[in-house]
Protein backbone atom coordinates (compact mmCIF):
# COMPACT_ATOMS: atom_id res chain seq x y z
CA UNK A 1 -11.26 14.76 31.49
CA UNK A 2 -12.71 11.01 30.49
CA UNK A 3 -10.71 9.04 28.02
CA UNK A 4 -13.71 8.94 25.68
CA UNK A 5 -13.89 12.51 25.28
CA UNK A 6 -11.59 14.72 22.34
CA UNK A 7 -9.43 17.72 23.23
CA UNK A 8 -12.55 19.87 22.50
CA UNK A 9 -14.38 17.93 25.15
CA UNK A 10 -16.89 16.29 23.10
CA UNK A 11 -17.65 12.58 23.38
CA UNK A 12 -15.25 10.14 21.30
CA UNK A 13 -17.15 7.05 20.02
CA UNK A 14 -13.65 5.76 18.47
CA UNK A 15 -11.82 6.42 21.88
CA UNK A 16 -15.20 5.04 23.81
CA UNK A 17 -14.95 1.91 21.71
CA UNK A 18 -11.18 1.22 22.60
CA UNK A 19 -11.08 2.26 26.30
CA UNK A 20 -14.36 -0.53 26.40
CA UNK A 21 -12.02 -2.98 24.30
CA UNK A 22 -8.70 -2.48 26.05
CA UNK A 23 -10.55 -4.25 29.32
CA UNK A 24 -12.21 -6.62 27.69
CA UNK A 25 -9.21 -9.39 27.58
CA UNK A 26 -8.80 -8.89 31.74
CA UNK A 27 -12.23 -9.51 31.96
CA UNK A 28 -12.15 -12.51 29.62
CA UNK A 29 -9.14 -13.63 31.76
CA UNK A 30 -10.73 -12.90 35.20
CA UNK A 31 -13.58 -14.46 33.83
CA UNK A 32 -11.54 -17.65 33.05
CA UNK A 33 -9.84 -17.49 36.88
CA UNK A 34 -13.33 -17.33 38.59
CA UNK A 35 -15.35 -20.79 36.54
CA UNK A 36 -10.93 -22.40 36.95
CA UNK A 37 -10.73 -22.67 33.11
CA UNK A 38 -7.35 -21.89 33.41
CA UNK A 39 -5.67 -25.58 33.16
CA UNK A 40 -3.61 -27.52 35.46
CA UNK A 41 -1.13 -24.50 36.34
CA UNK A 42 -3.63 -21.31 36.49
CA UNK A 43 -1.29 -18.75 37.42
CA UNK A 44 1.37 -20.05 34.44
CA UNK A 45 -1.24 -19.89 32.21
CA UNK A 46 -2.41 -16.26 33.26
CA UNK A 47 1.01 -15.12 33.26
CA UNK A 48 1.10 -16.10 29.38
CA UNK A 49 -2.53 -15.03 28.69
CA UNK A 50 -1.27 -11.09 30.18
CA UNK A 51 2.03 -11.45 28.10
CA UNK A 52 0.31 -12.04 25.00
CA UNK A 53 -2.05 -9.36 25.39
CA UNK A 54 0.85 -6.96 26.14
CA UNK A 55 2.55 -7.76 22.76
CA UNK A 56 -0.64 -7.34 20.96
CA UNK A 57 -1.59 -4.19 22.31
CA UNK A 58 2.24 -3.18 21.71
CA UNK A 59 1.60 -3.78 17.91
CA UNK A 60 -1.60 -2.58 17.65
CA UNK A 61 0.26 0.85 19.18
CA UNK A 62 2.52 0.57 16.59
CA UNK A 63 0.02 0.24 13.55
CA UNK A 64 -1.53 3.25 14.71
CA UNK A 65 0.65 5.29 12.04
CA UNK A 66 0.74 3.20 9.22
CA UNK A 67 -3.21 2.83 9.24
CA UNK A 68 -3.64 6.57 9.87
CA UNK A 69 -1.43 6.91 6.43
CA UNK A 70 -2.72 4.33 4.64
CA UNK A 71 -6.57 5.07 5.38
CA UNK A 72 -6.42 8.14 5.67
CA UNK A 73 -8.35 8.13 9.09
CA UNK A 74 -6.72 11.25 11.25
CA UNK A 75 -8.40 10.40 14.44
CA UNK A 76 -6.77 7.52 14.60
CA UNK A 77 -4.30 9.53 16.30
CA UNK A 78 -6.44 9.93 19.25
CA UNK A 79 -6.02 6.43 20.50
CA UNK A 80 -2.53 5.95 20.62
CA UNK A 81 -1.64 7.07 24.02
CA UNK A 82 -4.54 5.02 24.99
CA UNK A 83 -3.40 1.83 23.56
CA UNK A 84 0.26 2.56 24.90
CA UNK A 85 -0.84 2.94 28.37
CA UNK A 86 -2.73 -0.14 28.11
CA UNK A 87 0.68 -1.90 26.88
CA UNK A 88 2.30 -1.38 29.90
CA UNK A 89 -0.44 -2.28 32.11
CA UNK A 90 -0.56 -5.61 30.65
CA UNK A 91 2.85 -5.99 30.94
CA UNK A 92 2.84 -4.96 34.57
CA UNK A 93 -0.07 -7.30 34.96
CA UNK A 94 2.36 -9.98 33.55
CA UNK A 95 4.80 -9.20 36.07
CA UNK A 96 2.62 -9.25 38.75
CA UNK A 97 1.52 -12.77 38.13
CA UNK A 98 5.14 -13.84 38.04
CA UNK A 99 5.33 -12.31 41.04
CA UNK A 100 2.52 -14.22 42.84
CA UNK A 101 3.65 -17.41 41.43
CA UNK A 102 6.82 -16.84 43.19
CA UNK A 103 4.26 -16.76 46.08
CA UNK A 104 5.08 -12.65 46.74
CA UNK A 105 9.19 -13.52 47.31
CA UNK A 106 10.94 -10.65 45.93
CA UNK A 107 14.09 -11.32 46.52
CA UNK A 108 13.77 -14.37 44.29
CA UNK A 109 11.89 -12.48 41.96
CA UNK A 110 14.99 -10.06 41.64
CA UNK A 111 17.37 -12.98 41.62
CA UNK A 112 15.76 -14.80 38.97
CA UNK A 113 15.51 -11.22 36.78
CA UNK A 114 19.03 -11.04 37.32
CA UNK A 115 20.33 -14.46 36.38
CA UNK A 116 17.97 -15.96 33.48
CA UNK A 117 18.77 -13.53 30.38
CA UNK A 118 15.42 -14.58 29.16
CA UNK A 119 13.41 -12.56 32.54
CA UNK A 120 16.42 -9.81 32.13
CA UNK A 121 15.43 -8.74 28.65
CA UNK A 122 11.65 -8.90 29.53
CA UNK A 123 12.34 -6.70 32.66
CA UNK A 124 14.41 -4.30 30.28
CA UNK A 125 11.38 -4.18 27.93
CA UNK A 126 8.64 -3.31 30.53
CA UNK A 127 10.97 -0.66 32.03
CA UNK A 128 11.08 0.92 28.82
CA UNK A 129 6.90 0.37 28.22
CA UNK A 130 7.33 1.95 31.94
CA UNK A 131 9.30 5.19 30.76
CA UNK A 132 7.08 5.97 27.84
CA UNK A 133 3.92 5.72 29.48
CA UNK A 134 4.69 7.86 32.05
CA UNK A 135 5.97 10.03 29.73
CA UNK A 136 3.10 10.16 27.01
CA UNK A 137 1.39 13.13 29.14
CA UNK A 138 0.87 16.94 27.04
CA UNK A 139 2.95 18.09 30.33
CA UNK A 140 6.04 16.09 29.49
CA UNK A 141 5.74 16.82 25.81
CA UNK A 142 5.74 20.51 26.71
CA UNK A 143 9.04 19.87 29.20
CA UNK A 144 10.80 17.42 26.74
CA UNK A 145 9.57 19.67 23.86
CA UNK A 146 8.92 17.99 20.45
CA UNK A 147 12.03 16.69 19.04
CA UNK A 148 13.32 15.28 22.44
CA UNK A 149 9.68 13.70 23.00
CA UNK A 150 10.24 12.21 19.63
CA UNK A 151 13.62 10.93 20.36
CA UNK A 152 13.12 9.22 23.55
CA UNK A 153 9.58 7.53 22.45
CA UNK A 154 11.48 5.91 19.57
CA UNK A 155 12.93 3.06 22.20
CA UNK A 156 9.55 2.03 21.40
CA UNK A 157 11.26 0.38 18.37
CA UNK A 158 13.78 -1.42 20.77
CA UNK A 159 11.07 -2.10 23.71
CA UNK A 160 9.45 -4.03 21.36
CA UNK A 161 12.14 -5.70 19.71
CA UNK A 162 13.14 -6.96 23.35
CA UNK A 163 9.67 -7.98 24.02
CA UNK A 164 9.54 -10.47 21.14
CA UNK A 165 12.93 -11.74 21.99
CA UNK A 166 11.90 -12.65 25.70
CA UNK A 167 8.46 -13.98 23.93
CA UNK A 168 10.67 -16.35 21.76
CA UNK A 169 12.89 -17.35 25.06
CA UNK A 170 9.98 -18.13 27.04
CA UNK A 171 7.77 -19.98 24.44
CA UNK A 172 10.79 -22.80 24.15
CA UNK A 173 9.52 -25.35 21.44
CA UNK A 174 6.40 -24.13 20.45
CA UNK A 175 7.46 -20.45 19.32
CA UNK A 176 4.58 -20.16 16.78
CA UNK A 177 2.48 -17.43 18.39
CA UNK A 178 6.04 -15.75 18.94
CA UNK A 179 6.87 -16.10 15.37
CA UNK A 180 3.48 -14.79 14.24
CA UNK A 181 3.98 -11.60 16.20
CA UNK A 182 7.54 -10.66 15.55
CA UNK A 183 6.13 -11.19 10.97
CA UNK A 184 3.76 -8.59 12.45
CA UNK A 185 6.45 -6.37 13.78
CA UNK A 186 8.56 -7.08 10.97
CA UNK A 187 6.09 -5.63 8.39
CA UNK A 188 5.32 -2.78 10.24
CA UNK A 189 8.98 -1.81 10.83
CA UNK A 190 9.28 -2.55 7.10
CA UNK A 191 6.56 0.36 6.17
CA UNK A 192 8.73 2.50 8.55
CA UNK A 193 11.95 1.77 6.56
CA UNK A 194 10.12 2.32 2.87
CA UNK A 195 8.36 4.84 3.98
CA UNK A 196 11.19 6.76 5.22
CA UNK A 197 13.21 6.03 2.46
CA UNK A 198 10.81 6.02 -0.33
CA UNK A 199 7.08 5.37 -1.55
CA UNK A 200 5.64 2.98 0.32
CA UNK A 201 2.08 4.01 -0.23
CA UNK A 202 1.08 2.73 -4.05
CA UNK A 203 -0.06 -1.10 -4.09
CA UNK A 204 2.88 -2.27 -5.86
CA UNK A 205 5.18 -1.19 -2.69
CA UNK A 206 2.52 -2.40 -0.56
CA UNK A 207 2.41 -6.10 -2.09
CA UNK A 208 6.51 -6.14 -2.40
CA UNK A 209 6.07 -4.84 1.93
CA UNK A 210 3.81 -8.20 1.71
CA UNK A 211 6.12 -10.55 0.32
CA UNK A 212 8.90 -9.12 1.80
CA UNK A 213 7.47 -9.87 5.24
CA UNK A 214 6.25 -13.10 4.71
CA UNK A 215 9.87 -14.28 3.74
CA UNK A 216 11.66 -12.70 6.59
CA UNK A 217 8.86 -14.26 9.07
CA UNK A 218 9.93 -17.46 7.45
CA UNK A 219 13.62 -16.85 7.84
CA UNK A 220 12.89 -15.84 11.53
CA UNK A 221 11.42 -19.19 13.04
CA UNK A 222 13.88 -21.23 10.88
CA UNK A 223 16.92 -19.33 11.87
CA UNK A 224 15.38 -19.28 15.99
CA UNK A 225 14.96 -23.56 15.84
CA UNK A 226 18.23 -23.90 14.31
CA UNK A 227 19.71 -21.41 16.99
CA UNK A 228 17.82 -22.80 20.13
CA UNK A 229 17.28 -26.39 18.96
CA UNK A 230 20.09 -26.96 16.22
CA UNK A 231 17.16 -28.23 14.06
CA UNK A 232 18.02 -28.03 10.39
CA UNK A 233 17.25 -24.95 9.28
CA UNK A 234 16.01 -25.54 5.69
CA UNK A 235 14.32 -27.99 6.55
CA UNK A 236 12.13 -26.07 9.20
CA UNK A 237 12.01 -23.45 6.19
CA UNK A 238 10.23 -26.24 4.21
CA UNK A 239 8.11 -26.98 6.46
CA UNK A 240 6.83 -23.11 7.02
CA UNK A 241 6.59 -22.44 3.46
CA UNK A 242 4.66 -25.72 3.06
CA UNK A 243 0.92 -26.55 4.27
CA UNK A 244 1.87 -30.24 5.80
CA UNK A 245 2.12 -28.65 9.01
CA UNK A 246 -0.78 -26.08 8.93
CA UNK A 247 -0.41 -22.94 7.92
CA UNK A 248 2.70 -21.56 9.39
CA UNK A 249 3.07 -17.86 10.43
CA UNK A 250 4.47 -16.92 7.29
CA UNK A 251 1.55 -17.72 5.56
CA UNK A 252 -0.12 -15.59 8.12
CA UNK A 253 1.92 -12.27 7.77
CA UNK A 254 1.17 -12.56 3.61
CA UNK A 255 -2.58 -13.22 4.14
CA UNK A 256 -3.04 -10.03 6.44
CA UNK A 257 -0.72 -8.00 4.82
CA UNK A 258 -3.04 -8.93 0.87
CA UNK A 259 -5.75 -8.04 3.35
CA UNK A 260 -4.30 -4.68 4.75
CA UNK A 261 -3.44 -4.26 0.62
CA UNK A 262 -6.85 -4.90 -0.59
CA UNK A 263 -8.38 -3.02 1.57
CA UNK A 264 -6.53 0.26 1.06
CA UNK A 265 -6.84 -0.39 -3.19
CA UNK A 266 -10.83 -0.48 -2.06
CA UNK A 267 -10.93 2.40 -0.10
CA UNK A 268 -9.10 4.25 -2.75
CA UNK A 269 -11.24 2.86 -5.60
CA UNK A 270 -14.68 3.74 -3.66
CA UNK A 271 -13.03 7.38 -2.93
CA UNK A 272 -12.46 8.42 -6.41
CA UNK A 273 -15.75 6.67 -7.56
CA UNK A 274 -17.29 9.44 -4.76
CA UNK A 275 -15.11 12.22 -5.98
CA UNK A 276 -17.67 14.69 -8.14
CA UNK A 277 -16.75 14.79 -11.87
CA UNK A 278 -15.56 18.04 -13.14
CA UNK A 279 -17.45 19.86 -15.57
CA UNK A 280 -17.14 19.53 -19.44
CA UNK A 281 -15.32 22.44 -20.69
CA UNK A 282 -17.92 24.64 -22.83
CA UNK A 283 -16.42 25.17 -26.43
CA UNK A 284 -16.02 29.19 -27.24
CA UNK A 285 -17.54 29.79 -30.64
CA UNK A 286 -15.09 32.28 -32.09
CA UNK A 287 -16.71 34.95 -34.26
CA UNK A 288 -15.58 34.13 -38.01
């Protein structure tokens, strides 16, 4: 059956409009190889372009859940597996550009997986993207069965954990875009924790998720210069939760998490504005 079709075989315009959108960065990035708009070191640049992409799509993945909760859209579910699948391709597609800048030698490919910790914990991560997409097929739900499917496609957790650990590795100095994605992940493993252990669904918890995230974002970058560069770290903590430097990822993580807030009080609001009013109860004249 096509991806754009549901179980019932009808046509999907949700799952149309992502299996359109999931190509649409490879073409923008093939697009970029064939006019060489790709800089001074193409294939570098691609290799970044397809590991960004891969991260991204591994969040969006994530999200999945906490916007099917949150906005009460159930066929939200029907994406998912797309969206994972498309994770790992991008990743592979990152692999196989580091490949070809190695100009196809895999022995020093394997040799430079094995000896730079940074290449070792991205391997780890795509073997793991590897593992679940294969696995996301009804047939190996049905020979897994449901708690064991469950249990193994939690790595996903860890698989991205390691993926924004290699991104930080890799992006030496300018770690912003790493930072940015890893307050992403950090609010979304945050619903996962409140949600788990309490109500996470009322605006207050929501805003608190907000703030929280924002902080630990913050504490992130500060605590990876003062690790990798032994700048100080309260003073790179100024300087994200200031505005003298642009606006830091920090800053980021709180705007689109108010957004992600705001937009689930309006949805809310406009639903029980739409919700018919009962009925005044009739008063019962009782016979004197």
């Amino acid at each position: 059956m096509a991806p754009w079709y549901d179980r019932a075989g009808r046509l999907s315009l949700l799952k149309l409009f992502v299996f359109v959108g999931l190509f649409l960065p490879a073409a923008w990035l093939a697009g970029l190889a064939l006019t060489q708009d790709l800089g001074a070191r193409p294939l570098n640049t691609a290799i970044h372009f397809a590991g960004l992409w891969m991260v991204r799509f591994l969040l969006i993945t994530l999200a999945i859940t906490p916007a099917r909760k949150l906005f009460r859209w159930a066929p939200l579910i029907l994406v998912r597996r797309m969206l994972g699948v498309a994770t790992f391709a991008y990743g592979l597609l990152h692999l196989g550009l580091y490949i070809v800048d190695q100009n196809w030698n895999l022995i020093r490919v394997i040799s430079e997986i094995w000896l730079r910790i940074y290449l070792t914990i991205g391997f780890v991560a795509l073997f793991g993207l590897m593992l679940l997409a294969i696995t996301s097929t009804d047939g190996w739900v049905r020979r897994l069965g449901g708690k064991r499917w469950q249990a193994l496609h939690r790595i996903v957790y860890l698989v991205s954990a390691l993926a924004l650990v290699h991104f930080f590795m890799q992006a030496k100095l300018n770690v912003y875009p790493a930072a940015l994605m890893s307050g992403f992940f950090l609010w979304l493993m945050g619903y996962r924790l409140w949600d788990r252990f309490g109500e996470i669904g009322s605006i207050p918890s929501l805003l608190g998720l907000a703030g929280l995230s924002a902080i630990a974002t913050a504490l992130t970058e500060a605590g990876w210069y003062a690790v990798a560069t032994h700048a100080p770290a309260l003073k790179v903590l100024e300087a994200n939760l200031g505005f003298a430097a642009g606006i830091r990822p920090a800053w980021w993580v709180l705007i689109v998490a108010l957004g992600v807030t705001l937009a689930v009080a309006l949805r809310r609001a406009l639903m029980k504005k739409a919700q018919p009013k009962a009925p005044p109860k009739l008063a019962m004249n009782r016979a004197s």
